[in-house]
Structures are given as structure tokens and as C-alpha cells.
N, C-alpha and C. Protein backbone atom coordinates (compact mmCIF):
# COMPACT_ATOMS: atom_id res chain seq x y z
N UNK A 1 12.73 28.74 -44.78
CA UNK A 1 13.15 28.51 -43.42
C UNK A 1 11.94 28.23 -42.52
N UNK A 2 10.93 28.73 -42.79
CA UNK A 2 9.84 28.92 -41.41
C UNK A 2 8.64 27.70 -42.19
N UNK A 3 9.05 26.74 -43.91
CA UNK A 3 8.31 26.07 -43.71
C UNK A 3 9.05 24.81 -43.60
N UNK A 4 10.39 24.41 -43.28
CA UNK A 4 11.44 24.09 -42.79
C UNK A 4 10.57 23.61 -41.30
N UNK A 5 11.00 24.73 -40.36
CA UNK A 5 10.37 24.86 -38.91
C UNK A 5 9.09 23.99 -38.86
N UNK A 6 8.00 24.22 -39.93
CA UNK A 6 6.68 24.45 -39.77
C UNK A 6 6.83 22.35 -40.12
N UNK A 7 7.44 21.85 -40.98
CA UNK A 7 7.68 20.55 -41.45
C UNK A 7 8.06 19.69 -40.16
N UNK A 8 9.16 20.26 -39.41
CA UNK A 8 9.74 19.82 -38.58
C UNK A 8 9.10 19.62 -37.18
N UNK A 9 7.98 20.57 -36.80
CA UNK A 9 7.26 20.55 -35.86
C UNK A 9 5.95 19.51 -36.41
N UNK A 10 5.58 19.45 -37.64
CA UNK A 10 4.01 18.50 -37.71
C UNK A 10 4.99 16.99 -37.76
N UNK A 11 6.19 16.92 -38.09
CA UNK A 11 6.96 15.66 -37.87
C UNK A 11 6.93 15.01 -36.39
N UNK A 12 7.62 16.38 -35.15
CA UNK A 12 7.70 16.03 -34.14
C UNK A 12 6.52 16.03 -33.47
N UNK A 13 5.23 16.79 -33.96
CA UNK A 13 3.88 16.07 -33.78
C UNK A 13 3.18 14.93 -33.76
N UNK A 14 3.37 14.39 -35.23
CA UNK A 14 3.17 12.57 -35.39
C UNK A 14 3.84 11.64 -34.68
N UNK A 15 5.48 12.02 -34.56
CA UNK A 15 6.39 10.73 -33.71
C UNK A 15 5.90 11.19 -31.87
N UNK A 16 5.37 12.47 -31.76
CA UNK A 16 5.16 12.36 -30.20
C UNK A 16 3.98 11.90 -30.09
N UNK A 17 2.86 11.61 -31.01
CA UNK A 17 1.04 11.13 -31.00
C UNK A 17 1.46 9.54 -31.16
N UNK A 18 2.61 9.28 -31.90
CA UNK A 18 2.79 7.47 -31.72
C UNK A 18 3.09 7.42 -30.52
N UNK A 19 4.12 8.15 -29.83
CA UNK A 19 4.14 7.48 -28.64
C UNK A 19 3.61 7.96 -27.45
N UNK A 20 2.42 8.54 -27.58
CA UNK A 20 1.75 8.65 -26.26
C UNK A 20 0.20 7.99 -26.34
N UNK A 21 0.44 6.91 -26.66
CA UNK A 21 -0.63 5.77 -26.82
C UNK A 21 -0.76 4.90 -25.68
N UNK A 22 -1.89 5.02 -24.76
CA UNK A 22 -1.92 4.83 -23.64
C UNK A 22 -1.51 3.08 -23.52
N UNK A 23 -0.82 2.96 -22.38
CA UNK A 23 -0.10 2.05 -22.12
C UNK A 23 -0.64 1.11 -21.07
N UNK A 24 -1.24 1.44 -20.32
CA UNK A 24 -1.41 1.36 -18.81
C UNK A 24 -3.19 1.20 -18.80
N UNK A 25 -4.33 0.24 -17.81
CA UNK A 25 -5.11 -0.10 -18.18
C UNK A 25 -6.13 1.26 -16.58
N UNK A 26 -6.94 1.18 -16.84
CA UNK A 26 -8.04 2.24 -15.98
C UNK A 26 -7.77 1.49 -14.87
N UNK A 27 -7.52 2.48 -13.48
CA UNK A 27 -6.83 1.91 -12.11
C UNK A 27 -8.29 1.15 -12.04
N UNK A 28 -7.71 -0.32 -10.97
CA UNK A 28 -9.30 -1.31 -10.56
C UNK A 28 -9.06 -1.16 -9.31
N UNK A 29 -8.89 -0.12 -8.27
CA UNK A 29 -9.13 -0.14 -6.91
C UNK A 29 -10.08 -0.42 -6.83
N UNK A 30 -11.34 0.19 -7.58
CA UNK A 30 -12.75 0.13 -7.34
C UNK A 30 -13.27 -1.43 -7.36
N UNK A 31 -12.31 -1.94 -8.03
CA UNK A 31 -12.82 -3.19 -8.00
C UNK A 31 -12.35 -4.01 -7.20
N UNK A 32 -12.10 -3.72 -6.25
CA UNK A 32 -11.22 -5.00 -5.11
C UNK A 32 -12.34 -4.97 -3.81
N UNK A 33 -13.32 -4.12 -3.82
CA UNK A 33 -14.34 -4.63 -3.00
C UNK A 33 -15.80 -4.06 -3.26
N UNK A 34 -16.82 -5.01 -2.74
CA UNK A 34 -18.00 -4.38 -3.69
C UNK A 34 -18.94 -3.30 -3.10
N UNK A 35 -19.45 -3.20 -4.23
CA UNK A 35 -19.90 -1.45 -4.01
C UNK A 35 -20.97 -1.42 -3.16
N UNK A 36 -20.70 -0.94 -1.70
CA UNK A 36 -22.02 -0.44 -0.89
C UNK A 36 -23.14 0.05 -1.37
N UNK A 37 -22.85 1.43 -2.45
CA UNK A 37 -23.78 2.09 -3.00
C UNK A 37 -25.03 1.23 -3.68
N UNK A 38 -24.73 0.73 -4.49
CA UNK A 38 -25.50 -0.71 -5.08
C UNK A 38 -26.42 -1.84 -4.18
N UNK A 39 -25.76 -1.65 -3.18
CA UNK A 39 -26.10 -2.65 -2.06
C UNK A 39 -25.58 -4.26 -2.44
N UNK A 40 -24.34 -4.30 -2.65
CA UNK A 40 -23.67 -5.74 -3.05
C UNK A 40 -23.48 -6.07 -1.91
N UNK A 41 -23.36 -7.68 -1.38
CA UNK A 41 -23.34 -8.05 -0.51
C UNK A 41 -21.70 -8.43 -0.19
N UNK A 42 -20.95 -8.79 0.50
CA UNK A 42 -20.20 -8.88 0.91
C UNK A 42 -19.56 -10.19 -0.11
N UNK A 43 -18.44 -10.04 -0.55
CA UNK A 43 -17.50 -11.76 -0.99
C UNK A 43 -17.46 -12.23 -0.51
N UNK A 44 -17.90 -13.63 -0.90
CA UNK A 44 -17.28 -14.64 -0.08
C UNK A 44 -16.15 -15.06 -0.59
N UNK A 45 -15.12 -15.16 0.63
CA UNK A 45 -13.89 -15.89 0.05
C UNK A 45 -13.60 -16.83 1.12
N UNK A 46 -13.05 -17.91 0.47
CA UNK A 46 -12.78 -19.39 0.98
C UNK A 46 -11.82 -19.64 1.05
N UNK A 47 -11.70 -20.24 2.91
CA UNK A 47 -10.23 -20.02 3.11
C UNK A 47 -9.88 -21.51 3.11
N UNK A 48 -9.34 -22.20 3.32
CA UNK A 48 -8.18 -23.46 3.13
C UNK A 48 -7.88 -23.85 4.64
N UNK A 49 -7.27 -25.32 5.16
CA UNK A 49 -7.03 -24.74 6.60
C UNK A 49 -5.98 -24.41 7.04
N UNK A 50 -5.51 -23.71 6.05
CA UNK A 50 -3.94 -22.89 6.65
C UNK A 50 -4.90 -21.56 6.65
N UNK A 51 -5.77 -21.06 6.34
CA UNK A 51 -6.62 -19.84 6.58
C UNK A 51 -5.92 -19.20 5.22
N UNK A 52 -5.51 -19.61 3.71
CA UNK A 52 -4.98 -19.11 2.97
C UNK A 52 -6.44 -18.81 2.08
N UNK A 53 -6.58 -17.86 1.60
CA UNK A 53 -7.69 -17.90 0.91
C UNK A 53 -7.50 -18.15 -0.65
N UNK A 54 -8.04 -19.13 -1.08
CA UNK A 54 -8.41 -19.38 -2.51
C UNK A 54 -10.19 -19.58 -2.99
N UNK A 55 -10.22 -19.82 -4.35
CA UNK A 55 -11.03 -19.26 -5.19
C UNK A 55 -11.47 -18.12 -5.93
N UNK A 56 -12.48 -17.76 -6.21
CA UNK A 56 -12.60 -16.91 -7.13
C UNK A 56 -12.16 -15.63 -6.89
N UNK A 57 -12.57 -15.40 -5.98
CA UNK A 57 -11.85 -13.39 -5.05
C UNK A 57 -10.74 -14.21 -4.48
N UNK A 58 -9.85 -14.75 -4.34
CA UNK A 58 -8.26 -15.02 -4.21
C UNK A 58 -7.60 -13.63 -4.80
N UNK A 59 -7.74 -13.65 -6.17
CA UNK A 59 -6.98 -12.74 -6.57
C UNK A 59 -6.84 -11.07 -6.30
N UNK A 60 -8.21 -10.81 -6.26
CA UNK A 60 -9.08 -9.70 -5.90
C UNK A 60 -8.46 -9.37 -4.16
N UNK A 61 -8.50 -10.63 -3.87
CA UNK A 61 -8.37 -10.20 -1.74
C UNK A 61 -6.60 -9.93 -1.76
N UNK A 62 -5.43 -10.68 -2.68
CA UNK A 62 -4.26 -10.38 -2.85
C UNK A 62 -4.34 -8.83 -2.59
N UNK A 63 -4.67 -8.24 -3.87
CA UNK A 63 -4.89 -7.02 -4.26
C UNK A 63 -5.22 -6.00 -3.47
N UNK A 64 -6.50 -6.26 -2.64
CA UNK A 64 -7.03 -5.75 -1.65
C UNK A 64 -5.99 -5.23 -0.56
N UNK A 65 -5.18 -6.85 0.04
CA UNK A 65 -4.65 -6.66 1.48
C UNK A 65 -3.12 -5.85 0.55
N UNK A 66 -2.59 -5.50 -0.72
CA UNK A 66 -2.06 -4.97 -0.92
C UNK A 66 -2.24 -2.90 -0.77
N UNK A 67 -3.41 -2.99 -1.08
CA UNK A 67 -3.91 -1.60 -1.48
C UNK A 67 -4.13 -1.56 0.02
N UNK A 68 -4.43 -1.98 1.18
CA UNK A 68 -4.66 -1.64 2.52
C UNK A 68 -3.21 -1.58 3.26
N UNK A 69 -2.46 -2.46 2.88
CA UNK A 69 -0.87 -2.82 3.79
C UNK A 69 -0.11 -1.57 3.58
N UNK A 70 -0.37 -0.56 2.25
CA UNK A 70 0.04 0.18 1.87
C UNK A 70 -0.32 1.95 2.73
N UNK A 71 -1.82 1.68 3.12
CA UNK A 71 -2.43 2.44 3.54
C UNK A 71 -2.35 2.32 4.85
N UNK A 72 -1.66 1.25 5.50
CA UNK A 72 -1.52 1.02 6.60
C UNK A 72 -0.24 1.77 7.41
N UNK A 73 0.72 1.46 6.53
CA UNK A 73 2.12 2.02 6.71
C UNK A 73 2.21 3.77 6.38
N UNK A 74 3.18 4.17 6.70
CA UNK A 74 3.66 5.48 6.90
C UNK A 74 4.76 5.59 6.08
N UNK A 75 4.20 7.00 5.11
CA UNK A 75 5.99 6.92 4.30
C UNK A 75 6.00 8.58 4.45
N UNK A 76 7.49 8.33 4.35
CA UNK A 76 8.61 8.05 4.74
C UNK A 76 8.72 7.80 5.67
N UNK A 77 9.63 6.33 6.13
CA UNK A 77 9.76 5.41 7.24
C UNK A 77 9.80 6.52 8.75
N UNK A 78 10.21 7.75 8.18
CA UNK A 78 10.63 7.94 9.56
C UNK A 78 9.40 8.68 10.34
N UNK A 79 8.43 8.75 9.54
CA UNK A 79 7.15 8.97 10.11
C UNK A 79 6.52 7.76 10.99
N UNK A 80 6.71 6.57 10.76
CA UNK A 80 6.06 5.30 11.52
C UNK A 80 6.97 5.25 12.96
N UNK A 81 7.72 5.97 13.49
CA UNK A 81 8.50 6.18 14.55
C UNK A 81 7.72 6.87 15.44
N UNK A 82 6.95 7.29 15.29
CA UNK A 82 5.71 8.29 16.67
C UNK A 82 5.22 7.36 17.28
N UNK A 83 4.32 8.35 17.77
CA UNK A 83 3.74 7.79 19.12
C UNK A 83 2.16 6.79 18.84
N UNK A 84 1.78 7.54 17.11
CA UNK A 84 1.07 7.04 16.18
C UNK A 84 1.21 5.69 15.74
N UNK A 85 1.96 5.04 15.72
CA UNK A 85 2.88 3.95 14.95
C UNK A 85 2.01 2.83 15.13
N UNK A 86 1.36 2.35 16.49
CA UNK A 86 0.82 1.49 16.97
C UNK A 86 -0.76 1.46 16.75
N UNK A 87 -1.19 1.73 15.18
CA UNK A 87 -2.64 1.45 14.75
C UNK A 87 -3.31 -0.27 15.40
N UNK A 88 -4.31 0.18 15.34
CA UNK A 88 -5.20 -0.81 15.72
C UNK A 88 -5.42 -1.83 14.32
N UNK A 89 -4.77 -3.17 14.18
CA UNK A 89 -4.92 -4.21 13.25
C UNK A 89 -7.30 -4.38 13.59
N UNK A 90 -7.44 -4.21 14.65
CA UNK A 90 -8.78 -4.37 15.04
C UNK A 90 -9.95 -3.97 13.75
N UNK A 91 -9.35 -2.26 13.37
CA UNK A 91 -10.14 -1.52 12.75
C UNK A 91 -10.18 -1.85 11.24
N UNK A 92 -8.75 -2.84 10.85
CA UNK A 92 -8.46 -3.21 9.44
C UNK A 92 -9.20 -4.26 9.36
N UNK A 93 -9.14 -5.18 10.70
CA UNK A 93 -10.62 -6.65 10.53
C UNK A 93 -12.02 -6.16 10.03
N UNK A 94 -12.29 -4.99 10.88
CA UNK A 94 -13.76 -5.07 11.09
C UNK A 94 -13.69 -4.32 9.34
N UNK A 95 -13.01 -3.44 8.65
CA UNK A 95 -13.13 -3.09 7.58
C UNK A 95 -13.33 -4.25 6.53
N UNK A 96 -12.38 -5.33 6.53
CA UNK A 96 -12.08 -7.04 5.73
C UNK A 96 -13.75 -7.22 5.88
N UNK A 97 -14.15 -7.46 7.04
CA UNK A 97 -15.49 -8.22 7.13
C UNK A 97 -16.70 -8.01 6.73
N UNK A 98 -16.64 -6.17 6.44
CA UNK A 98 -17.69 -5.97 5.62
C UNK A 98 -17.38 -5.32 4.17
N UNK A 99 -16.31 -6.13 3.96
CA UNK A 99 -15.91 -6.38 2.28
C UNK A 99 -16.15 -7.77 1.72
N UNK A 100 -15.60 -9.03 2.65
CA UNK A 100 -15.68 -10.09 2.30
C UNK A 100 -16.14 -11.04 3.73
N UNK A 101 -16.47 -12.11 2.86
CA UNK A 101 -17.80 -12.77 4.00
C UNK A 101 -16.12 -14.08 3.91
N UNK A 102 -15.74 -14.14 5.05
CA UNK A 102 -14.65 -15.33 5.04
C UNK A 102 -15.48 -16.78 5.46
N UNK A 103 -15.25 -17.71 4.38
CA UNK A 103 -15.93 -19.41 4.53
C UNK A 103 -15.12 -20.30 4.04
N UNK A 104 -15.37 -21.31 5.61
CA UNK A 104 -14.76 -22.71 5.37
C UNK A 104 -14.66 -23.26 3.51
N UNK A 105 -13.33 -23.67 3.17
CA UNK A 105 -13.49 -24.82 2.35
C UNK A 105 -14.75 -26.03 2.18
N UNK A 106 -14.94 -26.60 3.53
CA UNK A 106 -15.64 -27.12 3.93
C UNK A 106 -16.84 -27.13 4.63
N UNK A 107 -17.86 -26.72 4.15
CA UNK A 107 -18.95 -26.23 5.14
C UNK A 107 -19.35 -26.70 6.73
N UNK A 108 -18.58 -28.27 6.24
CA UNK A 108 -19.22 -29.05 8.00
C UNK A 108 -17.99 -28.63 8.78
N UNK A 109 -16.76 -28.06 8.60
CA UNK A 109 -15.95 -27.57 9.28
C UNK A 109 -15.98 -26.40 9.62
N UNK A 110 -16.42 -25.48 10.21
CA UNK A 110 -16.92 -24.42 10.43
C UNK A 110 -15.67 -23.40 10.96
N UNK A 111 -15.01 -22.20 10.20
CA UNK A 111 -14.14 -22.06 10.47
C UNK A 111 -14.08 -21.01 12.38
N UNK A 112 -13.14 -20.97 12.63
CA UNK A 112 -13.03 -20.37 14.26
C UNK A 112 -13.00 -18.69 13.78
N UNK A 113 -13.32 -18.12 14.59
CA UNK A 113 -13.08 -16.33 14.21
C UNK A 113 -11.30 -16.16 14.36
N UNK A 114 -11.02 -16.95 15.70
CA UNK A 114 -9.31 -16.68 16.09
C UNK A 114 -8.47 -17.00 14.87
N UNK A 115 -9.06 -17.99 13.95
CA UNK A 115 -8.21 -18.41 12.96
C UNK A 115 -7.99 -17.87 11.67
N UNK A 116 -9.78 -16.96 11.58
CA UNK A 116 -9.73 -16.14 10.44
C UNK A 116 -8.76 -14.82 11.49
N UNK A 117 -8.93 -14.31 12.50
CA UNK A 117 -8.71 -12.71 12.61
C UNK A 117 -6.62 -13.38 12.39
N UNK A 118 -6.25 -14.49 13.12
CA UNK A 118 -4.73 -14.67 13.12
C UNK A 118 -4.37 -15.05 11.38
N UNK A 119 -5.02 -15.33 10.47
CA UNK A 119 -4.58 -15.46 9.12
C UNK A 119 -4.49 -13.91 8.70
N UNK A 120 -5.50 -13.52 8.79
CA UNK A 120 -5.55 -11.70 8.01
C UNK A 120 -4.64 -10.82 8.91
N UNK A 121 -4.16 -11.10 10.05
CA UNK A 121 -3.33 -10.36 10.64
C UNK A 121 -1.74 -10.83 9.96
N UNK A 122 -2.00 -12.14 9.80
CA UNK A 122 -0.27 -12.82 9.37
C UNK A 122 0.05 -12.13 8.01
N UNK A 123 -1.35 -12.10 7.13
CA UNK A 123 -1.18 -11.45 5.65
C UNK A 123 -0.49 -10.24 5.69
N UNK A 124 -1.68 -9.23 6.43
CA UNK A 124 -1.36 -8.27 6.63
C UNK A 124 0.04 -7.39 7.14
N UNK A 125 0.54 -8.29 8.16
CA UNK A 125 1.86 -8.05 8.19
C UNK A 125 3.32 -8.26 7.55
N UNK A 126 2.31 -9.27 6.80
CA UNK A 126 3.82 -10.12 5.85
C UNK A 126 4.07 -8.87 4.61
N UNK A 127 2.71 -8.04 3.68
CA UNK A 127 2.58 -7.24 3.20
C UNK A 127 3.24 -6.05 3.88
N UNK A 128 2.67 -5.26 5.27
CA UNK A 128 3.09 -4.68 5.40
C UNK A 128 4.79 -4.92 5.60
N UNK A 129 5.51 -5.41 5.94
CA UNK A 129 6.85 -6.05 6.23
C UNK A 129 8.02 -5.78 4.78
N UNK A 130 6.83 -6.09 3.87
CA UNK A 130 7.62 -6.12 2.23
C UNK A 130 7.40 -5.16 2.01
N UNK A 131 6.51 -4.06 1.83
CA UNK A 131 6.92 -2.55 1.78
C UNK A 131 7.79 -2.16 2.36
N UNK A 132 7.82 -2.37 3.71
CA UNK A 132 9.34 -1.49 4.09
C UNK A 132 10.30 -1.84 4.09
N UNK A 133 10.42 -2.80 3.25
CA UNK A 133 11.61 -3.55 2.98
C UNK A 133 12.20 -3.10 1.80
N UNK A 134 10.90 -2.51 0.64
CA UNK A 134 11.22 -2.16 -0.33
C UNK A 134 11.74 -0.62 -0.38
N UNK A 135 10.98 0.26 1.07
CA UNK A 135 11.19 1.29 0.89
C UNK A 135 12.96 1.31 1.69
N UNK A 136 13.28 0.84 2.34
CA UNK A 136 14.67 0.13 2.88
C UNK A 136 15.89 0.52 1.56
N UNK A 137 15.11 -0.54 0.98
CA UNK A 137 16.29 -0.56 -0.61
C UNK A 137 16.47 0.37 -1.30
N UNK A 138 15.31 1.11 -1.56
CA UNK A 138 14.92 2.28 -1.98
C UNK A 138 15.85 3.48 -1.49
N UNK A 139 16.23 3.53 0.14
CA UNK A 139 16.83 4.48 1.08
C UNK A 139 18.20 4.12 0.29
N UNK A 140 18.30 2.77 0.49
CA UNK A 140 19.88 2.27 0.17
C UNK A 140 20.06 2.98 -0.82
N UNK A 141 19.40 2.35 -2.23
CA UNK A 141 19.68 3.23 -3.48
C UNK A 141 20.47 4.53 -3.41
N UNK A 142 19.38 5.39 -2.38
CA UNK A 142 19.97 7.12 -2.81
C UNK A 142 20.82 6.99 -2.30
N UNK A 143 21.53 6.16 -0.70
CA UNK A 143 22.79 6.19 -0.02
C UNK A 143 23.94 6.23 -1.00
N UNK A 144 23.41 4.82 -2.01
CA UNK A 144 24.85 4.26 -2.77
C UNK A 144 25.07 5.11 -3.65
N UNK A 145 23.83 6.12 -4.37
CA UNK A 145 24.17 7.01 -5.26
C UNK A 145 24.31 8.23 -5.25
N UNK A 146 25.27 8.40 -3.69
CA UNK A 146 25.38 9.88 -3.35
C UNK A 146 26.58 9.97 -3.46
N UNK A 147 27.21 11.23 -3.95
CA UNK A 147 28.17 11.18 -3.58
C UNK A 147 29.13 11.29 -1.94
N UNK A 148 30.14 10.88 -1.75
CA UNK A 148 30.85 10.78 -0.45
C UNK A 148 30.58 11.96 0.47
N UNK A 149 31.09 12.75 -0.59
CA UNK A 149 30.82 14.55 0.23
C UNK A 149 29.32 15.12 0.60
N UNK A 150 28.49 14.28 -0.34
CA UNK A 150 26.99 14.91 0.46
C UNK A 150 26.50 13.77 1.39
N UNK A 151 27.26 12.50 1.08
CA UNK A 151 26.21 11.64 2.10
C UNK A 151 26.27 12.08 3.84
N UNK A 152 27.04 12.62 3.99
CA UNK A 152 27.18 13.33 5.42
C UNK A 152 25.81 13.68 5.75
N UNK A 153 25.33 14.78 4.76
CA UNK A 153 24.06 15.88 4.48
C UNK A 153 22.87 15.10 4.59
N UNK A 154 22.96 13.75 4.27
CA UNK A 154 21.82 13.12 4.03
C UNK A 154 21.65 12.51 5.85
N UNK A 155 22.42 12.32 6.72
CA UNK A 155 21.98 12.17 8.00
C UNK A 155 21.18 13.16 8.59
N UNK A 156 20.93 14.24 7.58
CA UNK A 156 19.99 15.83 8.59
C UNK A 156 18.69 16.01 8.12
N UNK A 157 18.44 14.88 6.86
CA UNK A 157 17.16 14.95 6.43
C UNK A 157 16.17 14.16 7.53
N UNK A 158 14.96 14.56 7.39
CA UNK A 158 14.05 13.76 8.11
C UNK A 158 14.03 12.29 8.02
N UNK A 159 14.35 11.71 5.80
CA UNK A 159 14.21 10.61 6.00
C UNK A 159 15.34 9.89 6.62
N UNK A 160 16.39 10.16 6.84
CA UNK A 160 17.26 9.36 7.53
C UNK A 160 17.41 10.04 8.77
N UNK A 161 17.18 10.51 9.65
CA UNK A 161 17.53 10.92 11.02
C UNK A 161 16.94 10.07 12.08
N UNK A 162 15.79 8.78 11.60
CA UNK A 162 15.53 8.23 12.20
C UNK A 162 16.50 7.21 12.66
N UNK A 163 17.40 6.72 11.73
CA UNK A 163 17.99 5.38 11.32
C UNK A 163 19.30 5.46 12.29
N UNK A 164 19.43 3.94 12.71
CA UNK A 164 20.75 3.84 13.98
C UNK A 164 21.82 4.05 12.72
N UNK A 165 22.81 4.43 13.27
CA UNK A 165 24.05 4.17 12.08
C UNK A 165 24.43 2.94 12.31
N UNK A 166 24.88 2.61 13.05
CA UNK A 166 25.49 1.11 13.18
C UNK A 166 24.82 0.23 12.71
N UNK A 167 23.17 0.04 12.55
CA UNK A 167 22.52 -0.73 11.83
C UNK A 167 22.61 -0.19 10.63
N UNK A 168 22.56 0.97 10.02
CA UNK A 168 22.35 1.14 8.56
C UNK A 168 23.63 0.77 8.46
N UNK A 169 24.56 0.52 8.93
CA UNK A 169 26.52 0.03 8.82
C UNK A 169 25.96 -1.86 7.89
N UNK A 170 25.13 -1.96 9.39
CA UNK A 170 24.65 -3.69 8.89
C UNK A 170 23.42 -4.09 7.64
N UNK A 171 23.13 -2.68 7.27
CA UNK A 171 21.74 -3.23 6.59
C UNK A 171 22.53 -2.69 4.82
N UNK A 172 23.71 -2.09 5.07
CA UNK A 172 24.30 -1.63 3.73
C UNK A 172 25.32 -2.84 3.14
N UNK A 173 25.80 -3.60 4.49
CA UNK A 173 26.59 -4.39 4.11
C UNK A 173 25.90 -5.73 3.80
N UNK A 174 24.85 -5.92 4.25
CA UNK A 174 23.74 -6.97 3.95
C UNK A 174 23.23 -6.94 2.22
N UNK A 175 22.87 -5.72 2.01
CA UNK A 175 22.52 -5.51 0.19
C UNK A 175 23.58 -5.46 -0.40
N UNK A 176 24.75 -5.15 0.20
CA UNK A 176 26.14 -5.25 -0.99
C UNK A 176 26.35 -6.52 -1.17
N UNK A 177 26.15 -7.51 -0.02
CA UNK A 177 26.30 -8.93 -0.63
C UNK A 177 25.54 -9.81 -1.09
């Protein structure tokens, strides 16, 4: 019996060591802007004249204004409702600028500051905008998967006590279709 047990556990040993074989690659926050410590100089990234940035840190600055849009916002939504709510986009520029050095496509076209600060603000908000859009759906989710009798309960939590009803009336009937 106990070498039964003893069989059965070095079994469920091997099938749990197959599958906890790492999956997932070492987080690259660190790598989305360069290292002060070192003394790296700032990216250059090259913007287009829609102020879209492409080339080589394209991908890297995606990433970036993701990992910031994130840090920008407030979760649970009903925290971005204060008196707090209204951060300074100012303090997220001057952070961009001494990460990445923003340059014309074109060198003899020299780009305007208004055009770089109104592109990184448009990013920035379009990002921030799709988070809470996601965290939105997210709300929906637990709505649709409550039952009838507790969803009452769920108007007394913090995360929904912010929310109009009559709009969450319009924003439930919007994802059902």
C-alpha cells in the first residue's frame, strides 16, 4: 500500500515537472528605455509627418507608451473619479524626452515641438482610452456573470458605485449587440 502511495506520488512528480516548464520569456520593461545608470543617451526615434513614429525603437516606443498609459490610469475605474483624475500629460512629455530624442524623417524639415508634444499626447490618450475600455468589458463580464439576486449587491461595491445606471443600461446593451 505505502509503495503504491510512494509510486503514485514520484508519478505525480514527473507529470507536474513536465508541466511547469517555463512558458513565458524574462519581463523587458527594462528594456523599453535606456539605462541612465550606464549613461546611454537618449533614442532617437523618427517620426513621419503624421508625427507617427517609425524605425528602429517604433516597436520599443509602442511598448513604452503602453507600460506608461497603464501607469497613467487608475484602477479600479472608480478611483479616476477624484479630484486627482486631472494629471498633468506635461510631466509624461518631459519623462518621453529624456527617454527618446524625437527626429524628423527628414532632417531639412525640422520637426515643430507643438507637433511632437500633440502626437504623444494623441498616443497617449488613444492607449489610455483602450484600457478603460477594456477594463469596461471586464466590469460587464462580472455584471453578465452574476447572478440576478446578487447583482443588486454589486451597486454597493466601490467598483460600481461610481457608474450612472442609465448609462451602464446603454453600455450593457451596446456589448450585447
Amino acid at each position: 500500500m505505502v509503495q503504491e502511495l510512494v509510486a503514485d506520488f514520484e508519478t505525480y512528480v514527473d507529470v507536474k515537472s513536465q508541466f511547469s516548464v517555463r512558458t513565458r520569456g524574462s519581463n523587458t520593461r527594462h528594456n523599453l528605455k535606456p539605462d541612465a545608470e550606464k549613461g546611454e543617451k537618449a533614442w532617437p526615434l523618427y517620426l513621419n509627418n503624421r508625427g507617427r513614429p517609425i524605425g528602429e525603437y517604433a516597436e520599443k516606443w509602442g511598448k513604452y507608451m503602453g507600460v506608461e498609459s497603464r501607469v497613467y490610469c487608475k484602477y479600479p475605474l472608480h478611483l479616476e473619479c477624484g479630484d486627482e483624475h486631472n494629471r498633468s500629460f506635461d510631466d509624461f512629455f518631459i519623462r518621453c524626452q529624456k527617454d527618446y530624442e524625437f527626429l524628423p524623417l527628414d532632417p531639412n524639415q525640422p520637426l515643430s515641438s507643438n507637433i511632437v508634444y500633440r502626437c504623444m499626447k494623441s498616443q497617449l490618450q488613444e492607449r489610455v482610452r483602450y484600457n478603460r475600455c477594456q477594463v469596461k468589458q471586464e466590469y460587464f463580464e462580472v455584471w453578465k456573470n452574476t447572478p440576478e439576486a446578487e447583482s443588486e449587491a454589486l451597486w454597493t461595491t466601490p467598483a460600481f458605485s461610481w457608474i450612472d445606471r442609465d448609462s451602464w443600461a446603454n453600455l450593457c446593451a451596446y456589448y450585447d449587440s
